[in-house]
Protein backbone atom coordinates (compact mmCIF):
# COMPACT_ATOMS: atom_id res chain seq x y z
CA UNK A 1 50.23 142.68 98.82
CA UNK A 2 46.17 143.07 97.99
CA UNK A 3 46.32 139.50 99.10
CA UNK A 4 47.91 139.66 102.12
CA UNK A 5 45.69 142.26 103.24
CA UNK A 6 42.79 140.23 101.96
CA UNK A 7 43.98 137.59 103.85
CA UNK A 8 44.42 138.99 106.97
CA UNK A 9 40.78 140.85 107.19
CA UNK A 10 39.71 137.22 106.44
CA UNK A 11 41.02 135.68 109.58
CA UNK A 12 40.46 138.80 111.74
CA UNK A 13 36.53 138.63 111.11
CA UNK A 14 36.89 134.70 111.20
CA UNK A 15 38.38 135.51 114.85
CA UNK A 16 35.69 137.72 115.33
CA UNK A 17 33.25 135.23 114.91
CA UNK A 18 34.31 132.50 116.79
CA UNK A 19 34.71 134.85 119.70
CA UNK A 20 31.26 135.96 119.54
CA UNK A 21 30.21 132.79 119.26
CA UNK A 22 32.46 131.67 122.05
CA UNK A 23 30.76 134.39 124.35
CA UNK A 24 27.26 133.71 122.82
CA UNK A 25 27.52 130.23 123.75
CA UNK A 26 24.72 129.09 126.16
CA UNK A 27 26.64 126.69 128.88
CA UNK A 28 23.55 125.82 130.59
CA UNK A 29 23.34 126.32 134.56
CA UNK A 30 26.30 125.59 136.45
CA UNK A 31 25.38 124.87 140.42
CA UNK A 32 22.97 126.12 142.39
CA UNK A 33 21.37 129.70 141.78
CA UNK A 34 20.62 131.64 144.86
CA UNK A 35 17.60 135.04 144.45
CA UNK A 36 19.72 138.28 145.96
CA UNK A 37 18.03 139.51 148.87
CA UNK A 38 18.89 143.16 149.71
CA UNK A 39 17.32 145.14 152.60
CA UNK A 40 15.84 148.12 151.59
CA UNK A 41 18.03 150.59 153.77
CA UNK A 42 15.96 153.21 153.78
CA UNK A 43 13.15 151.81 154.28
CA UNK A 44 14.65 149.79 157.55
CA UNK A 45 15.45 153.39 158.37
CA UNK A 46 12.58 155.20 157.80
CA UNK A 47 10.92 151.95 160.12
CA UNK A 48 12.59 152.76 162.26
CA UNK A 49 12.38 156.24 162.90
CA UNK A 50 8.40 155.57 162.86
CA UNK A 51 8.93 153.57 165.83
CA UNK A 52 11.00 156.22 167.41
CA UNK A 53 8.19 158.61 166.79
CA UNK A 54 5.37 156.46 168.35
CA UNK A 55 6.76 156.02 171.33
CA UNK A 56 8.37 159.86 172.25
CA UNK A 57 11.19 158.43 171.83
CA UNK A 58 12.67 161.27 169.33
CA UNK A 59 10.76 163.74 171.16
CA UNK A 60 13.30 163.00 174.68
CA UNK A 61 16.32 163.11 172.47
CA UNK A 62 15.43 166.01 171.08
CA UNK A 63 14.54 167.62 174.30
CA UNK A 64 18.11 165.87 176.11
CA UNK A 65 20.18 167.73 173.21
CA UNK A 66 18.53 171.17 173.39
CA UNK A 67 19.23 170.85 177.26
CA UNK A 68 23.34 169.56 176.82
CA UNK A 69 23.60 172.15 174.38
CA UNK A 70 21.95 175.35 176.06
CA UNK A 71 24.51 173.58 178.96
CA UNK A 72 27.40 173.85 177.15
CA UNK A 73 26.64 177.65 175.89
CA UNK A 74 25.77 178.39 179.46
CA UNK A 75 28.91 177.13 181.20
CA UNK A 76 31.35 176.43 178.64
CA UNK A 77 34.18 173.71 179.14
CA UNK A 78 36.88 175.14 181.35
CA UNK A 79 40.51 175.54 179.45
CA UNK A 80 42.86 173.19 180.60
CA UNK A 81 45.58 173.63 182.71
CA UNK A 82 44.94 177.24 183.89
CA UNK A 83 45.69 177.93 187.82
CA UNK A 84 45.64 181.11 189.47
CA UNK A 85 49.33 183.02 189.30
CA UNK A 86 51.49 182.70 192.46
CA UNK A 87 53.91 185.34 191.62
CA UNK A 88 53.91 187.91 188.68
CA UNK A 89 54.93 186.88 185.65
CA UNK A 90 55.79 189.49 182.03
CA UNK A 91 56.90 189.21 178.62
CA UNK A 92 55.57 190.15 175.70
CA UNK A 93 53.88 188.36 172.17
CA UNK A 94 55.22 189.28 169.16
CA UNK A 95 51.80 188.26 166.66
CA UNK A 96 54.26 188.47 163.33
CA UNK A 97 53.67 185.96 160.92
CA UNK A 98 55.59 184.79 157.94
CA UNK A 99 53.24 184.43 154.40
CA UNK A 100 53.25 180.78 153.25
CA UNK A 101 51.98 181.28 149.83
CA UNK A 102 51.50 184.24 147.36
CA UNK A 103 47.64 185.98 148.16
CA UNK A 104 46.45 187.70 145.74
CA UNK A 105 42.86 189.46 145.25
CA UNK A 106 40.29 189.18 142.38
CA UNK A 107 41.93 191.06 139.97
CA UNK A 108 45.38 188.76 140.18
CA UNK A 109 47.20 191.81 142.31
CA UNK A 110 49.87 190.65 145.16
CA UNK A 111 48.89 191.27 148.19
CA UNK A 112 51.33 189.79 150.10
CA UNK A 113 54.09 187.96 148.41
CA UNK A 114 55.67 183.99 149.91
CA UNK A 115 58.17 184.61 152.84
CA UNK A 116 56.94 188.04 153.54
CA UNK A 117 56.45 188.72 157.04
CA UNK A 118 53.16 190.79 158.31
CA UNK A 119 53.06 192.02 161.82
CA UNK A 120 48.35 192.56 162.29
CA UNK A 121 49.65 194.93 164.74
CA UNK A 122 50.59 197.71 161.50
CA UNK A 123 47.49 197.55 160.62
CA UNK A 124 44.49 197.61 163.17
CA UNK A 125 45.44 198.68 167.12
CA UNK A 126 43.95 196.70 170.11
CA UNK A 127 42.64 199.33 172.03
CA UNK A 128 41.31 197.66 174.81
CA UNK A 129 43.28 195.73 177.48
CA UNK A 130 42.54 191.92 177.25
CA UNK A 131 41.86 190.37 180.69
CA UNK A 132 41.71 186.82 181.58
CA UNK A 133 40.55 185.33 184.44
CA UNK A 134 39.06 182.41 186.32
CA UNK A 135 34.85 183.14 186.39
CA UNK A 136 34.34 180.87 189.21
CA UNK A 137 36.76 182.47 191.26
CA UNK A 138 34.91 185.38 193.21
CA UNK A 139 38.16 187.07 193.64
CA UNK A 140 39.85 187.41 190.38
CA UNK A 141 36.05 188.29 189.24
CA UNK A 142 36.02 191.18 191.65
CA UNK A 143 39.76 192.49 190.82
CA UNK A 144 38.50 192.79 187.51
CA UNK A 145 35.31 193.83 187.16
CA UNK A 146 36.10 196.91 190.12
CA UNK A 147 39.38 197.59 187.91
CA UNK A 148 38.35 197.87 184.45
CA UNK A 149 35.29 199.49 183.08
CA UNK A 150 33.38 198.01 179.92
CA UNK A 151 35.28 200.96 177.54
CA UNK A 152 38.57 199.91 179.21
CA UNK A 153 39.38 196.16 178.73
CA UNK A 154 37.47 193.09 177.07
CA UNK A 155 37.12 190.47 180.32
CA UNK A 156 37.71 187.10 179.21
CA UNK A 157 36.27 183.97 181.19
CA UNK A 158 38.37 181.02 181.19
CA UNK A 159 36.68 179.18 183.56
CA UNK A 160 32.50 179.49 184.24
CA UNK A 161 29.67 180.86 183.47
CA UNK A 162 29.67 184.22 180.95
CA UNK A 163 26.19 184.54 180.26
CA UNK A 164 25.41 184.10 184.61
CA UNK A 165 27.78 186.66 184.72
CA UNK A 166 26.19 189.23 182.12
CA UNK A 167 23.05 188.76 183.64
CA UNK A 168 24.44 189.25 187.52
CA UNK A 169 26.81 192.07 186.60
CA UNK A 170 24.91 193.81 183.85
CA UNK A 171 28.36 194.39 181.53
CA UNK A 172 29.31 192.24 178.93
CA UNK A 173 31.83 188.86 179.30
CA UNK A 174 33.51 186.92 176.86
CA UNK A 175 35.14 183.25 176.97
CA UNK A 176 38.20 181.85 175.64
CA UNK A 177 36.78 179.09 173.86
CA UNK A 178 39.06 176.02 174.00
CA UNK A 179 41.63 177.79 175.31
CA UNK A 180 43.19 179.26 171.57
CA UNK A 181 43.85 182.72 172.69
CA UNK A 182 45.64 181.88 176.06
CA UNK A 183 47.31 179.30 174.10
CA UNK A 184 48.89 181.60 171.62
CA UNK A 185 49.25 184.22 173.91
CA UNK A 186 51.37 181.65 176.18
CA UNK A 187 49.11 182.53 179.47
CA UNK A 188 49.39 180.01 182.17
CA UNK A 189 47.64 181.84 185.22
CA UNK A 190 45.41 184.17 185.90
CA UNK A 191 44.59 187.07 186.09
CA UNK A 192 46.44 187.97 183.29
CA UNK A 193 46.27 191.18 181.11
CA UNK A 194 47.18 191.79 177.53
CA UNK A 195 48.00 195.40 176.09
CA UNK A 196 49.27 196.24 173.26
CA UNK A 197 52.43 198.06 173.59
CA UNK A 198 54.17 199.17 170.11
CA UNK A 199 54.39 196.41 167.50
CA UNK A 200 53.71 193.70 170.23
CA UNK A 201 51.61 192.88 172.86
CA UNK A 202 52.56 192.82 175.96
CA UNK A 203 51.36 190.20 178.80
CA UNK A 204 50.97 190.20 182.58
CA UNK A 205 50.38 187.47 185.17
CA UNK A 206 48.99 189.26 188.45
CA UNK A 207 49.64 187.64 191.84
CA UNK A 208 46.05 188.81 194.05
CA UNK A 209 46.26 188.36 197.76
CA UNK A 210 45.12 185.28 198.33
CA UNK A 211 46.20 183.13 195.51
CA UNK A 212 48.88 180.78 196.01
């Protein structure tokens, strides 16, 4: 058995050595050797960026994006496919939602458990009427700035200019920005008025002399 062994470490390191000198071989140069060339990215960059600088060039784009996005804050994009209401419209949103996962707080505690349902409205009232309607619409803008006072209602711009209209009307405005709470709410027209009424809230689309 000693032998065996013996034998065996023999013609492992004898295979270790012919593999290293296998791989320690020198083979000489095989074809044609080409240098790698790699361009310094940052450099290129930084290049450039001088280049930019020399000339103004960063100084106008910086100047162009201040101005598209004081534009944007300004006069927000309008939500899509809001119209003014032809004939009144109710129903009512019920905001319960059902708990996907366990939540728990620092200390490991449930505080709400998977499949669980949790209605906001148990816990924190709206107390102000929620009032959307078309800024750049003179009428709608009258109707509710002459019906509900700045205690009363939250006025919510889905269309135009909020900050033109804080400064013309002195009160504040608000906008719904791309559209996510008339969206949820399931408002199509306007005006439209949300109030909370119980464990819901419920919705109205107002017809105004005028609109068609």
């Amino acid at each position: 058995m000693k032998r065996a062994l013996e034998s065996v470490a023999c013609l492992a390191l004898l295979s270790i050595s012919l593999t290293s000198a296998t791989r320690a071989r020198d083979h000489g140069v095989v074809g044609q050797v080409f240098p790698i060339v790699e361009p310094d990215l940052l450099a290129t960059i930084e290049a450039k960026l001088q280049r930019l600088q020399s000339d103004g060039e960063i100084d106008r784009m910086n100047a162009a994006f201040a101005k598209r996005t004081e534009a944007r804050v300004r006069r927000p994009k309008p939500v899509a496919g809001i119209t003014p209401a032809s004939e009144a419209r109710t129903w009512a949103y019920d905001p319960t939602i059902t708990i996907e996962r366990d939540v728990q707080d620092q200390k490991g505690n449930y505080i709400a458990r998977r499949g669980q349902t949790v209605n906001p409205l148990d816990f924190a009232a709206v107390s102000q009427a929620l009032v959307f309607v078309d800024g750049d619409n003179d009428a709608e803008m009258s109707w509710a700035t002459t019906t509900y006072s700045d205690l009363k209602a939250k006025i919510i711009l889905v269309s135009g200019s909020p900050i033109d209209e804080m400064t013309q009307r002195q009160r504040r405005f608000y906008f719904d920005q791309e559209g996510r709470l008339t969206g949820k709410l399931g408002i199509r027209h306007t005006p439209a008025v949300a109030v909370q009424d119980g464990r819901v809230m419920k919705l109205s689309e107002i017809k105004l002399k005028g609109n068609s």
